[in-house]
C-alpha atoms as a PDB file:
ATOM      1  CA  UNK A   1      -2.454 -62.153 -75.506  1.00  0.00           C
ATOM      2  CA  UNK A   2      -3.847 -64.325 -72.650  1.00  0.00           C
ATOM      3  CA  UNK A   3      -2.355 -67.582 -74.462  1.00  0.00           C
ATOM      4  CA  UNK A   4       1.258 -65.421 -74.605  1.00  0.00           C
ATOM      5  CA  UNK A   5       0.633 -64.823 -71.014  1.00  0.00           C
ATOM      6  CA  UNK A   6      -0.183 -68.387 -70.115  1.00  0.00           C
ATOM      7  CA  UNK A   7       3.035 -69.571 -71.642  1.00  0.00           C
ATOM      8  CA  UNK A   8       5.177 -66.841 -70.313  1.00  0.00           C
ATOM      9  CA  UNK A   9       3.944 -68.066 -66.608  1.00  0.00           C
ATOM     10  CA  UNK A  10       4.212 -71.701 -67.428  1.00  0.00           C
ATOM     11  CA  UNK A  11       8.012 -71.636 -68.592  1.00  0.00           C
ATOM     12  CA  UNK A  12       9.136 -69.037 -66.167  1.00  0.00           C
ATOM     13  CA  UNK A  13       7.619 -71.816 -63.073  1.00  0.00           C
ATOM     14  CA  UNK A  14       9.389 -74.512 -64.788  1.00  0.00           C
ATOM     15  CA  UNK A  15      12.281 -72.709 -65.709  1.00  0.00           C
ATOM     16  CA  UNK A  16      15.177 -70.097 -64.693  1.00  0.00           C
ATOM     17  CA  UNK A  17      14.697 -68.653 -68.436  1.00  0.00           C
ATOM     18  CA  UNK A  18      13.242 -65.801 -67.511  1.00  0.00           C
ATOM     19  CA  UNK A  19      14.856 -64.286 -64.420  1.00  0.00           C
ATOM     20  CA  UNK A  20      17.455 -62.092 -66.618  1.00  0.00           C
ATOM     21  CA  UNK A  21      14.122 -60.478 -67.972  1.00  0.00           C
ATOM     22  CA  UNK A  22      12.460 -60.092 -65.422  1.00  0.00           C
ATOM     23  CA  UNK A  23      15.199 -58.058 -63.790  1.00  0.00           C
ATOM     24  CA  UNK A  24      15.658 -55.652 -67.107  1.00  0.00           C
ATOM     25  CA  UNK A  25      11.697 -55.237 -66.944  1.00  0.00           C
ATOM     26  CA  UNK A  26      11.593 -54.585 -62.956  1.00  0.00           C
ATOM     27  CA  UNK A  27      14.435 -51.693 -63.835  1.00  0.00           C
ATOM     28  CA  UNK A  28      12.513 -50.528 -66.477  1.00  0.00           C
ATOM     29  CA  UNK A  29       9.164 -50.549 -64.409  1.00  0.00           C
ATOM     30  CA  UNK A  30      10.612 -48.800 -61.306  1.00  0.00           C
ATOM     31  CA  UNK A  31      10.603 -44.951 -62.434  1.00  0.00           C
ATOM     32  CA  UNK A  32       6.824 -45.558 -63.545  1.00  0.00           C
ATOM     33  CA  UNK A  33       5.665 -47.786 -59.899  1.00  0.00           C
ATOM     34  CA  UNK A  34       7.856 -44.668 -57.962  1.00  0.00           C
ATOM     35  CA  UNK A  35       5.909 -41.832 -60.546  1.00  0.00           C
ATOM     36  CA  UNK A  36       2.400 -43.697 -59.424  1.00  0.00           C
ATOM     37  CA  UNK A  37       2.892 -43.762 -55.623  1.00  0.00           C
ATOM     38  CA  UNK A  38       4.781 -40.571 -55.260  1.00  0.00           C
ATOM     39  CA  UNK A  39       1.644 -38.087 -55.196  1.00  0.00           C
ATOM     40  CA  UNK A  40       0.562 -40.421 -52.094  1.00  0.00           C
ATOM     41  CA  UNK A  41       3.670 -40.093 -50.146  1.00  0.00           C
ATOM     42  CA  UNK A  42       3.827 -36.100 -51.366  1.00  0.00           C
ATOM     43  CA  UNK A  43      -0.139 -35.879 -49.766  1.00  0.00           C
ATOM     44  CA  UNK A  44       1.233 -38.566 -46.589  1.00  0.00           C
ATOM     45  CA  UNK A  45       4.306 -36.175 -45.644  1.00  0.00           C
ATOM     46  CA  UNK A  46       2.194 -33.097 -46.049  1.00  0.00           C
ATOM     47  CA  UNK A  47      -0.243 -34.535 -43.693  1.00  0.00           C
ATOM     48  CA  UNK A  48       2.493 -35.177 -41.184  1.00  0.00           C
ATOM     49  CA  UNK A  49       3.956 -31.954 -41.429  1.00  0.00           C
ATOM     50  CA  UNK A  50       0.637 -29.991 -41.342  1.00  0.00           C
ATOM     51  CA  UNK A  51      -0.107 -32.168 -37.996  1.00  0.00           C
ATOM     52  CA  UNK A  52       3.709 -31.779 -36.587  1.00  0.00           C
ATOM     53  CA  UNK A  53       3.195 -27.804 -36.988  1.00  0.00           C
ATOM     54  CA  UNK A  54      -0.077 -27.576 -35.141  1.00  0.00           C
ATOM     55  CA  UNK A  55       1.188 -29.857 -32.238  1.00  0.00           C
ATOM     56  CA  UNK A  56       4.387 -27.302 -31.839  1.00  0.00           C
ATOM     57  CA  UNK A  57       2.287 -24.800 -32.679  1.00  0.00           C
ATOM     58  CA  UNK A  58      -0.041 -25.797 -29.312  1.00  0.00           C
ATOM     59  CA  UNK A  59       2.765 -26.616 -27.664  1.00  0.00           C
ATOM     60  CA  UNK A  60       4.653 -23.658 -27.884  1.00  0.00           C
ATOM     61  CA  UNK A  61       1.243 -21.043 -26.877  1.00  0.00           C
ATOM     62  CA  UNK A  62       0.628 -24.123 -23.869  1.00  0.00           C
ATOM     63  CA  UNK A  63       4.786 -23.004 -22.725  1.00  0.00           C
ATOM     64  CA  UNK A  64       4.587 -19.725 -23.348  1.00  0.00           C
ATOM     65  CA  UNK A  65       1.403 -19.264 -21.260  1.00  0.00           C
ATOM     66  CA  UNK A  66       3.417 -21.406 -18.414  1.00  0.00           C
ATOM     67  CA  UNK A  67       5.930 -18.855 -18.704  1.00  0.00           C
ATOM     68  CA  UNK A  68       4.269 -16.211 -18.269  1.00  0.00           C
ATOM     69  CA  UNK A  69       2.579 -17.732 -15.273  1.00  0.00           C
ATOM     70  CA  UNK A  70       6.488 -18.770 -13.893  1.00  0.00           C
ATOM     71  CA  UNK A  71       7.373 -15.070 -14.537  1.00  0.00           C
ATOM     72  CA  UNK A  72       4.404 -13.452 -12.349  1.00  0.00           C
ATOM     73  CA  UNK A  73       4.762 -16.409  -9.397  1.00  0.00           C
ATOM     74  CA  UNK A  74       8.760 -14.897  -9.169  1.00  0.00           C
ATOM     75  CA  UNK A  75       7.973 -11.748  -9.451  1.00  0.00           C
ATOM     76  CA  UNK A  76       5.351 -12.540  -6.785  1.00  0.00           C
ATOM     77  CA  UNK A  77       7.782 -14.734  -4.653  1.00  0.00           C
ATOM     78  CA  UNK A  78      10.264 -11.960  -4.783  1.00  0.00           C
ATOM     79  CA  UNK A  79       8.344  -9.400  -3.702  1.00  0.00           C
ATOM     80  CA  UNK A  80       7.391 -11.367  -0.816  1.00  0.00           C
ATOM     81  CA  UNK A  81      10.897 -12.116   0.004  1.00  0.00           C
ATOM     82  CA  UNK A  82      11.482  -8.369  -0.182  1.00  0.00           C
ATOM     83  CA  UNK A  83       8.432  -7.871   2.245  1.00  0.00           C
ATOM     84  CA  UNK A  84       9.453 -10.305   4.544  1.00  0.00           C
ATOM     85  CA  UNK A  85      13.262  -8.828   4.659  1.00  0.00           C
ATOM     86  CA  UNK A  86      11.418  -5.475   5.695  1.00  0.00           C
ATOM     87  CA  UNK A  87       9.164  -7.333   8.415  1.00  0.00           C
ATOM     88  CA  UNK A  88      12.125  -9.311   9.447  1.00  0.00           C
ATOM     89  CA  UNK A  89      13.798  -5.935  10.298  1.00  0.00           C
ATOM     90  CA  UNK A  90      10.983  -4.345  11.875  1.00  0.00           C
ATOM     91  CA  UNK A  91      10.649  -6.569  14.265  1.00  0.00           C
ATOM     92  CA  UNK A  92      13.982  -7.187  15.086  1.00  0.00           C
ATOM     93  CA  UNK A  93      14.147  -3.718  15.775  1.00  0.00           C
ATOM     94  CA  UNK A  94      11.286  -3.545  17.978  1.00  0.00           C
ATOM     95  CA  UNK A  95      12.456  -6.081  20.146  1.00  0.00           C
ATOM     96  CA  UNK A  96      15.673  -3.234  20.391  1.00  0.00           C
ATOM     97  CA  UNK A  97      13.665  -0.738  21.456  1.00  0.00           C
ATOM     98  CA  UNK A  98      11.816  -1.944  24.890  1.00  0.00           C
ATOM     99  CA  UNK A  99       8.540  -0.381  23.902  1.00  0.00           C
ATOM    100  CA  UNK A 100       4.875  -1.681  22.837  1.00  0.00           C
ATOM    101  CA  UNK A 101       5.127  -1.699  18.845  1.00  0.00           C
ATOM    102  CA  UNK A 102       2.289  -2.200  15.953  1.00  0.00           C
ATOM    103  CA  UNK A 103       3.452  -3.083  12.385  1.00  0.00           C
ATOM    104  CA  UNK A 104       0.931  -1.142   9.886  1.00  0.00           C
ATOM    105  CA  UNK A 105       1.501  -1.147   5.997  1.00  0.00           C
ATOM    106  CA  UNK A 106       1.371   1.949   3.859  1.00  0.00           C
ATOM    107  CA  UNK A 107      -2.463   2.575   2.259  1.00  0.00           C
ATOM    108  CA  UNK A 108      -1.615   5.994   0.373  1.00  0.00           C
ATOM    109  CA  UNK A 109       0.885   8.683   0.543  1.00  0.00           C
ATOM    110  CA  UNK A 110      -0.257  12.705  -0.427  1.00  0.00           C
ATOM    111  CA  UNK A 111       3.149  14.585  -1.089  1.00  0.00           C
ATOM    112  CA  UNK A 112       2.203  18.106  -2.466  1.00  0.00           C
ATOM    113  CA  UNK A 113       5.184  20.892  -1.759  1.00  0.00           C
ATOM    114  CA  UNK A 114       3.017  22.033   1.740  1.00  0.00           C
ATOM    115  CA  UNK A 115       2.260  18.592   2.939  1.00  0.00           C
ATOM    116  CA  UNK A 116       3.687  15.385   3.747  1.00  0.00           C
ATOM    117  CA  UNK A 117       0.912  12.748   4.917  1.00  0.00           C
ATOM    118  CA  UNK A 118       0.679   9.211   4.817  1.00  0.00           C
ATOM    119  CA  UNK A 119      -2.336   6.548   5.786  1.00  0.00           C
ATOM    120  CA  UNK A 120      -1.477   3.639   7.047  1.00  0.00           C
ATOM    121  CA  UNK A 121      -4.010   0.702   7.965  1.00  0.00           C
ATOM    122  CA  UNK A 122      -4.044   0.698  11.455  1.00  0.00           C
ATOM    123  CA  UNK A 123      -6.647   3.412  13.224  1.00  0.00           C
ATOM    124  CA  UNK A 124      -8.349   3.521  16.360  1.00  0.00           C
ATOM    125  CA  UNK A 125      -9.558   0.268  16.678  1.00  0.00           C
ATOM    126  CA  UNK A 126      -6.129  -1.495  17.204  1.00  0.00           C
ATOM    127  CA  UNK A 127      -5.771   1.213  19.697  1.00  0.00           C
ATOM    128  CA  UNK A 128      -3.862   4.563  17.658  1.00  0.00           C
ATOM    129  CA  UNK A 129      -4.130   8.037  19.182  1.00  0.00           C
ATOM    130  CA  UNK A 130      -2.668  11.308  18.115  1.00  0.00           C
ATOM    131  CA  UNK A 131       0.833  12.174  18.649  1.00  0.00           C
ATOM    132  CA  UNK A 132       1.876   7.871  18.626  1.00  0.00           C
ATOM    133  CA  UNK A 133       5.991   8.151  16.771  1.00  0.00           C
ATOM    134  CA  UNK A 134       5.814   5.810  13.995  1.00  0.00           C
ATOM    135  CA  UNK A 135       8.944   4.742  12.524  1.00  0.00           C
ATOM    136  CA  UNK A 136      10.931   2.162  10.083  1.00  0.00           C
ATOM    137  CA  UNK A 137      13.670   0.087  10.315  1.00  0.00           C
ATOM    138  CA  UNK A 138      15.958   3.163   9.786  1.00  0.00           C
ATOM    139  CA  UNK A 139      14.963   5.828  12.348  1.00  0.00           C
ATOM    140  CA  UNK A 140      11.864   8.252  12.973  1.00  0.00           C
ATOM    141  CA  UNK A 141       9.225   8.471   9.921  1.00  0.00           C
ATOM    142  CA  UNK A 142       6.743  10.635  11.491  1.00  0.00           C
ATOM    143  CA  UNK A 143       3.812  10.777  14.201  1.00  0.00           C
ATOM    144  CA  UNK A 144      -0.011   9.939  13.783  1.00  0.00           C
ATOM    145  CA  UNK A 145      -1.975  13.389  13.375  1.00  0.00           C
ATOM    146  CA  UNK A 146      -5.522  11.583  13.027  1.00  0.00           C
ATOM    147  CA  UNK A 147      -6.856   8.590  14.069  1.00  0.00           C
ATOM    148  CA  UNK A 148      -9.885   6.944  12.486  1.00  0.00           C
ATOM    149  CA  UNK A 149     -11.137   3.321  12.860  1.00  0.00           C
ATOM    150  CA  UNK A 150     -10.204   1.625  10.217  1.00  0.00           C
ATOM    151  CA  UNK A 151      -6.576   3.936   9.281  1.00  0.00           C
ATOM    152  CA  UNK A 152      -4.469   6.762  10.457  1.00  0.00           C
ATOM    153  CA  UNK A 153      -3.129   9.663   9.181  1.00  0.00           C
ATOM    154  CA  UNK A 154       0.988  10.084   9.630  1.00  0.00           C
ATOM    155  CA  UNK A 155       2.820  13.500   9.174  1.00  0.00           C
ATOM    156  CA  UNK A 156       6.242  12.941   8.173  1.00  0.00           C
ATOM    157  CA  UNK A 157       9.040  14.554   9.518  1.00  0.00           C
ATOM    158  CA  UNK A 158       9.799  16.193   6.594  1.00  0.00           C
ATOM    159  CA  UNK A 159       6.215  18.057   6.147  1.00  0.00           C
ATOM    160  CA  UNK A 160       6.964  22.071   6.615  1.00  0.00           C
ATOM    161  CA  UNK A 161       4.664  22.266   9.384  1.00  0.00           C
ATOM    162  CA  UNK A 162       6.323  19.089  11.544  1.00  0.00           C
ATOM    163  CA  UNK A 163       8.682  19.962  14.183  1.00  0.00           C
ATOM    164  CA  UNK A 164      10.655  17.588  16.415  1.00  0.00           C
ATOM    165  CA  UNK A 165      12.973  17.669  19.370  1.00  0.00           C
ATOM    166  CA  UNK A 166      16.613  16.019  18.502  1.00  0.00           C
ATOM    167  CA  UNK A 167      19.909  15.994  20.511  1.00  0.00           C
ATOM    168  CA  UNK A 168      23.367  15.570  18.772  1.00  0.00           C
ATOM    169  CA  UNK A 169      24.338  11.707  19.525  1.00  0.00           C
ATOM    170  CA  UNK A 170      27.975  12.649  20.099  1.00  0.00           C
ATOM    171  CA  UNK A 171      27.622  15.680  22.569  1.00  0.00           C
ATOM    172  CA  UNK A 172      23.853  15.802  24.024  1.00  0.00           C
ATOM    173  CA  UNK A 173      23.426  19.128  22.077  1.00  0.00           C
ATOM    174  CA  UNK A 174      19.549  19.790  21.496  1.00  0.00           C
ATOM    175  CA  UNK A 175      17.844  21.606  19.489  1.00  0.00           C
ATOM    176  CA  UNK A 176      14.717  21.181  16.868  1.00  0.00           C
ATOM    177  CA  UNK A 177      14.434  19.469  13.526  1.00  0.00           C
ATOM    178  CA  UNK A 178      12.015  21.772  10.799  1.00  0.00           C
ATOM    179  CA  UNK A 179      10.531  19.823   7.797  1.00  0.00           C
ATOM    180  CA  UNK A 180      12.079  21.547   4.548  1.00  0.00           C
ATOM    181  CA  UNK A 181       9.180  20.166   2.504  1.00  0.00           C
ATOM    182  CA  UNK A 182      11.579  18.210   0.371  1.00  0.00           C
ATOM    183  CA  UNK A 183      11.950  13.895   1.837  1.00  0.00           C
ATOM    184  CA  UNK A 184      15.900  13.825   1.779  1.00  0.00           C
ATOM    185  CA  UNK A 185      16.767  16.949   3.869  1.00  0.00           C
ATOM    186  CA  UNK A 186      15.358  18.674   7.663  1.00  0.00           C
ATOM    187  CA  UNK A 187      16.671  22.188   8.748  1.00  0.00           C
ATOM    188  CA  UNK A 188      18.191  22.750  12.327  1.00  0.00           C
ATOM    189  CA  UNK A 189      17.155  26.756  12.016  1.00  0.00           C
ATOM    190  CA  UNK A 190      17.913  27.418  15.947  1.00  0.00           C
ATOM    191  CA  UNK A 191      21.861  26.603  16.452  1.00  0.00           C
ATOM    192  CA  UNK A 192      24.557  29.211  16.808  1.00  0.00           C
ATOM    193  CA  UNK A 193      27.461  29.744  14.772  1.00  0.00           C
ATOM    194  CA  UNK A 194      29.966  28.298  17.061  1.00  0.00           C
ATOM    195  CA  UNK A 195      27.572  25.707  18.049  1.00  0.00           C
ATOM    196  CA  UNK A 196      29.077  21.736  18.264  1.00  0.00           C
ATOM    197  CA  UNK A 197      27.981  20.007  15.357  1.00  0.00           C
ATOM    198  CA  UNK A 198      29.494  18.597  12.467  1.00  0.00           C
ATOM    199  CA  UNK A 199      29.077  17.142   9.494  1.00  0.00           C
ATOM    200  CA  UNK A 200      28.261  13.310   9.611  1.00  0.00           C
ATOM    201  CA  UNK A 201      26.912  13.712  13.301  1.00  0.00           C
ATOM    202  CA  UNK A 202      23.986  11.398  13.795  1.00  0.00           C
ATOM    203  CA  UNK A 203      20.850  13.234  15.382  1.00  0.00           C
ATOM    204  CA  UNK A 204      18.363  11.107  17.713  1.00  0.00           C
ATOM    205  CA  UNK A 205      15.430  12.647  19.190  1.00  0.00           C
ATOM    206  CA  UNK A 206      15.896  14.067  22.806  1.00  0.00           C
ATOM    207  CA  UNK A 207      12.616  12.282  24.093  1.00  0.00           C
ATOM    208  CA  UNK A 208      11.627  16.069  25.448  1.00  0.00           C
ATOM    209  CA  UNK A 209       7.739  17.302  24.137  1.00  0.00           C
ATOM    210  CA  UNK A 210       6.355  13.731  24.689  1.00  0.00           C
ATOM    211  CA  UNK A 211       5.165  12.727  21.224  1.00  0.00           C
ATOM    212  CA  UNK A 212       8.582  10.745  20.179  1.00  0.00           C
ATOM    213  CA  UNK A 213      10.530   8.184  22.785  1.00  0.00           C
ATOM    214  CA  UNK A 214      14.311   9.405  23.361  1.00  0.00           C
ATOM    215  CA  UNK A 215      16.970   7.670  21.136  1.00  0.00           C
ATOM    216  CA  UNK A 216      15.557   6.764  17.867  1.00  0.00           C
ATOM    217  CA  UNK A 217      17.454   7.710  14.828  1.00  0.00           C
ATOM    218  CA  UNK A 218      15.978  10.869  13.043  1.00  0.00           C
ATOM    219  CA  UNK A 219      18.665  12.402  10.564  1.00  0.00           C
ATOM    220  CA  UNK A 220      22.381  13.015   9.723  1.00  0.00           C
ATOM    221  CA  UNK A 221      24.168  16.233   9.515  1.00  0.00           C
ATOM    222  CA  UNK A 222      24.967  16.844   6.188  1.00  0.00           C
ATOM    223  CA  UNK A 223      25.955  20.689   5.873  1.00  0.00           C
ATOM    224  CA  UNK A 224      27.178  23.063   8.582  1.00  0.00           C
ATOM    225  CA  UNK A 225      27.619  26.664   6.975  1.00  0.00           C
ATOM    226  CA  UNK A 226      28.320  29.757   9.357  1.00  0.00           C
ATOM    227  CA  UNK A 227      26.628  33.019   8.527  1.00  0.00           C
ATOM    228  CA  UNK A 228      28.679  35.298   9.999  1.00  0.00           C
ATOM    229  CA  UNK A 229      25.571  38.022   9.559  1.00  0.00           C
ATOM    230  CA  UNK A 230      22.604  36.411  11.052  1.00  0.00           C
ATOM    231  CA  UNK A 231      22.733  34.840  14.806  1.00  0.00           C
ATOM    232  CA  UNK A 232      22.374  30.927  13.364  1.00  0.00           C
ATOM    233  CA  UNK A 233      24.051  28.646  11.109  1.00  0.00           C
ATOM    234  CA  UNK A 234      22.787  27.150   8.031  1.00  0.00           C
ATOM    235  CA  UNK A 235      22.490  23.564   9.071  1.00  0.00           C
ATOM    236  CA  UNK A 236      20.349  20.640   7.600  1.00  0.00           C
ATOM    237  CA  UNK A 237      20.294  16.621   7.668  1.00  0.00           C
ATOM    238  CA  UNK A 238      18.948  13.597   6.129  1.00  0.00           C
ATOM    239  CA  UNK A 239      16.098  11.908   7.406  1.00  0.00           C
ATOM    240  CA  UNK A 240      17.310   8.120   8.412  1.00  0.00           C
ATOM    241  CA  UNK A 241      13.829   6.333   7.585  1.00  0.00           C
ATOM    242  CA  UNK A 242      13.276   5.949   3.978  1.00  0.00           C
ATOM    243  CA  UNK A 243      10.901   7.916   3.619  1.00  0.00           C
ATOM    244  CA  UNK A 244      10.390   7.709  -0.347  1.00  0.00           C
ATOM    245  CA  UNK A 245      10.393   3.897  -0.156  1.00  0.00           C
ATOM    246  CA  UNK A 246       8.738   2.487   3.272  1.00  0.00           C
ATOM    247  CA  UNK A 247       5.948   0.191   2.758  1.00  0.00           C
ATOM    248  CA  UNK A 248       5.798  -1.161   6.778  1.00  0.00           C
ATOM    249  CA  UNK A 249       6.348   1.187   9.707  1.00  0.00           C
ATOM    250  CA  UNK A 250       5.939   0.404  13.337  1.00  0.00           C
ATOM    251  CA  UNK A 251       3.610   2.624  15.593  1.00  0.00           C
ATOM    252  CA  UNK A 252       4.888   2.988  19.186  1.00  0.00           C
ATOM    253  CA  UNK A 253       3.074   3.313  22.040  1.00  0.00           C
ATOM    254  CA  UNK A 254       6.194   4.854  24.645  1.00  0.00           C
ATOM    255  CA  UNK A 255       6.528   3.909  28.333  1.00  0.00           C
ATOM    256  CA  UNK A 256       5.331   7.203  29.584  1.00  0.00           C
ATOM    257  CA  UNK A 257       3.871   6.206  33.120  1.00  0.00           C
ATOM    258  CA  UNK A 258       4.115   8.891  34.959  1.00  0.00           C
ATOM    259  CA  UNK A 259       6.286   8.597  38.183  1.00  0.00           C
ATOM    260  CA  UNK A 260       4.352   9.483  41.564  1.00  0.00           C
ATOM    261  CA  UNK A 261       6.068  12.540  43.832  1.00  0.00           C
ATOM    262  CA  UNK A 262       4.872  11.519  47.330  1.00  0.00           C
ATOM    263  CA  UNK A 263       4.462   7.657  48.551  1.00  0.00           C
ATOM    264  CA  UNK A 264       0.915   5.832  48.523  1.00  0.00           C
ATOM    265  CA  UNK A 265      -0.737   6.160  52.288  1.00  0.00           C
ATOM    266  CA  UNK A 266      -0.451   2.384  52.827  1.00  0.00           C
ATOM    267  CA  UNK A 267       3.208   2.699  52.591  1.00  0.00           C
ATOM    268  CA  UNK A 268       3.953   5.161  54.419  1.00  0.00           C
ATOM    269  CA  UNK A 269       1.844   3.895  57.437  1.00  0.00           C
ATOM    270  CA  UNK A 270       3.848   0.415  56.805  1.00  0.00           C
ATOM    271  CA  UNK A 271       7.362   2.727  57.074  1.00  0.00           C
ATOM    272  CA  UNK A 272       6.339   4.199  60.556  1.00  0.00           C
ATOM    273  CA  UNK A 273       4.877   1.126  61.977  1.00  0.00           C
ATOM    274  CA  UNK A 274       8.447  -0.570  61.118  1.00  0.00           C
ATOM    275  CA  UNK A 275      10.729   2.504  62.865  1.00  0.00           C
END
């Protein structure tokens, strides 16, 4: 066999002889070199496709995670564009009104059928007293009943116990606003049948009692029914503020300096000495 071989290598360098054979043998030969090396590739492409997996696999928990992230930041980013919308209108308002203003945000609200009560984060120690008006961006929420250092109870206008002074906008007509217990609605109890009101007329407090500055928004008329039977109407309104959705509100110290009724001495000694 090794002579054979020796003589098959000599002629086919010397010689052209065997090319044609070669070729036949090489097709021949090709299913059995492709059978040999295929388990390698199989075990090669495997590899690859095992390692291609657990990359997207990563890759796909790694931008799923930074999704998740994305989604809290815009939740987070929108409701601080929500929050600043609010500010931004609280304190364009209080630059409407002419009086001393404190922004305070919402701590807890206690809204059982007899009671309407808020804290807010702002107590004695940034200067809140009883009977301060704190309002929204919409109209009257309430007034501070309680005053501690570090918070502040508010009674909403709506708690069955509140009551607050309110004129008609369109005519001057007073009369008192009741809490109904219920956040969308106040009861005028106290106005005659043939009394001036109307439907859609907007109610602003009267400024008489003390507690709330005249002209803020409280309500709007929503129902005027005449009981023939009894000596007052059925009347009620809805509360401007939004009461089942305020987060800020803006306690208001009013310009109540009292005016004097007789002149200082030192002026009136300067009037005489000039006649």
């Amino acid at each position: 066999m090794v002579l054979i071989s020796v003589v098959l290598l000599a002629v086919d360098h010397r010689s052209s002889r065997m090319d044609n054979t070669r070729s036949v043998l090489s097709v021949l030969v090709y299913p059995i070199q492709r059978l040999v090396s295929l388990p390698v590739e199989i075990v090669e492409q495997i590899h690859e496709t095992v390692v291609s997996y657990s990359e997207l696999t990563k890759e796909n928990k790694l931008l799923k995670e930074e999704q998740l992230v994305n989604s809290i930041k815009l939740l987070k980013l929108e409701s601080l564009e929500n929050e600043n919308i609010r500010l931004r209108g609280l304190l364009e308002n209080s630059f409407k009104l002419g009086e001393q203003v404190l922004v305070a945000e919402l701590l807890s609200v206690n809204l059982v059928p007899y009671e309407h009560v808020m804290v807010v984060n702002k107590g004695s120690r940034f200067g809140v007293h009883e009977k301060q008006a704190v309002i929204d961006a919409n109209g009257i929420v309430g007034q501070v009943i309680r005053s501690l250092p570090l918070s502040s109870e508010v009674m909403l206008i709506t708690d069955p116990n509140h009551a607050i002074p309110v004129q008609v906008n369109r005519n001057g007509l007073r009369t008192i606003a009741i809490g109904s217990g219920q956040l969308d609605r106040l009861n005028l109890p106290f106005l005659p049948n043939n009394a001036d009101i109307v439907p859609g007329d907007l109610l602003v407090t009267s400024g008489l009692g003390g507690t709330f500055p005249q002209g803020y928004p409280v309500a709007v008329v929503d129902n005027f029914t005449a009981q023939p039977n009894k000596p007052f109407a059925n009347i009620y309104a809805t509360p401007k503020a939004k009461l089942d959705r305020v987060r800020e509100l803006l306690v208001v110290w009013s310009d109540s300096t009292p005016v004097p009724l007789s002149l200082p001495a030192e002026t009136v000694g300067d009037l005489n000495s000039n006649e």
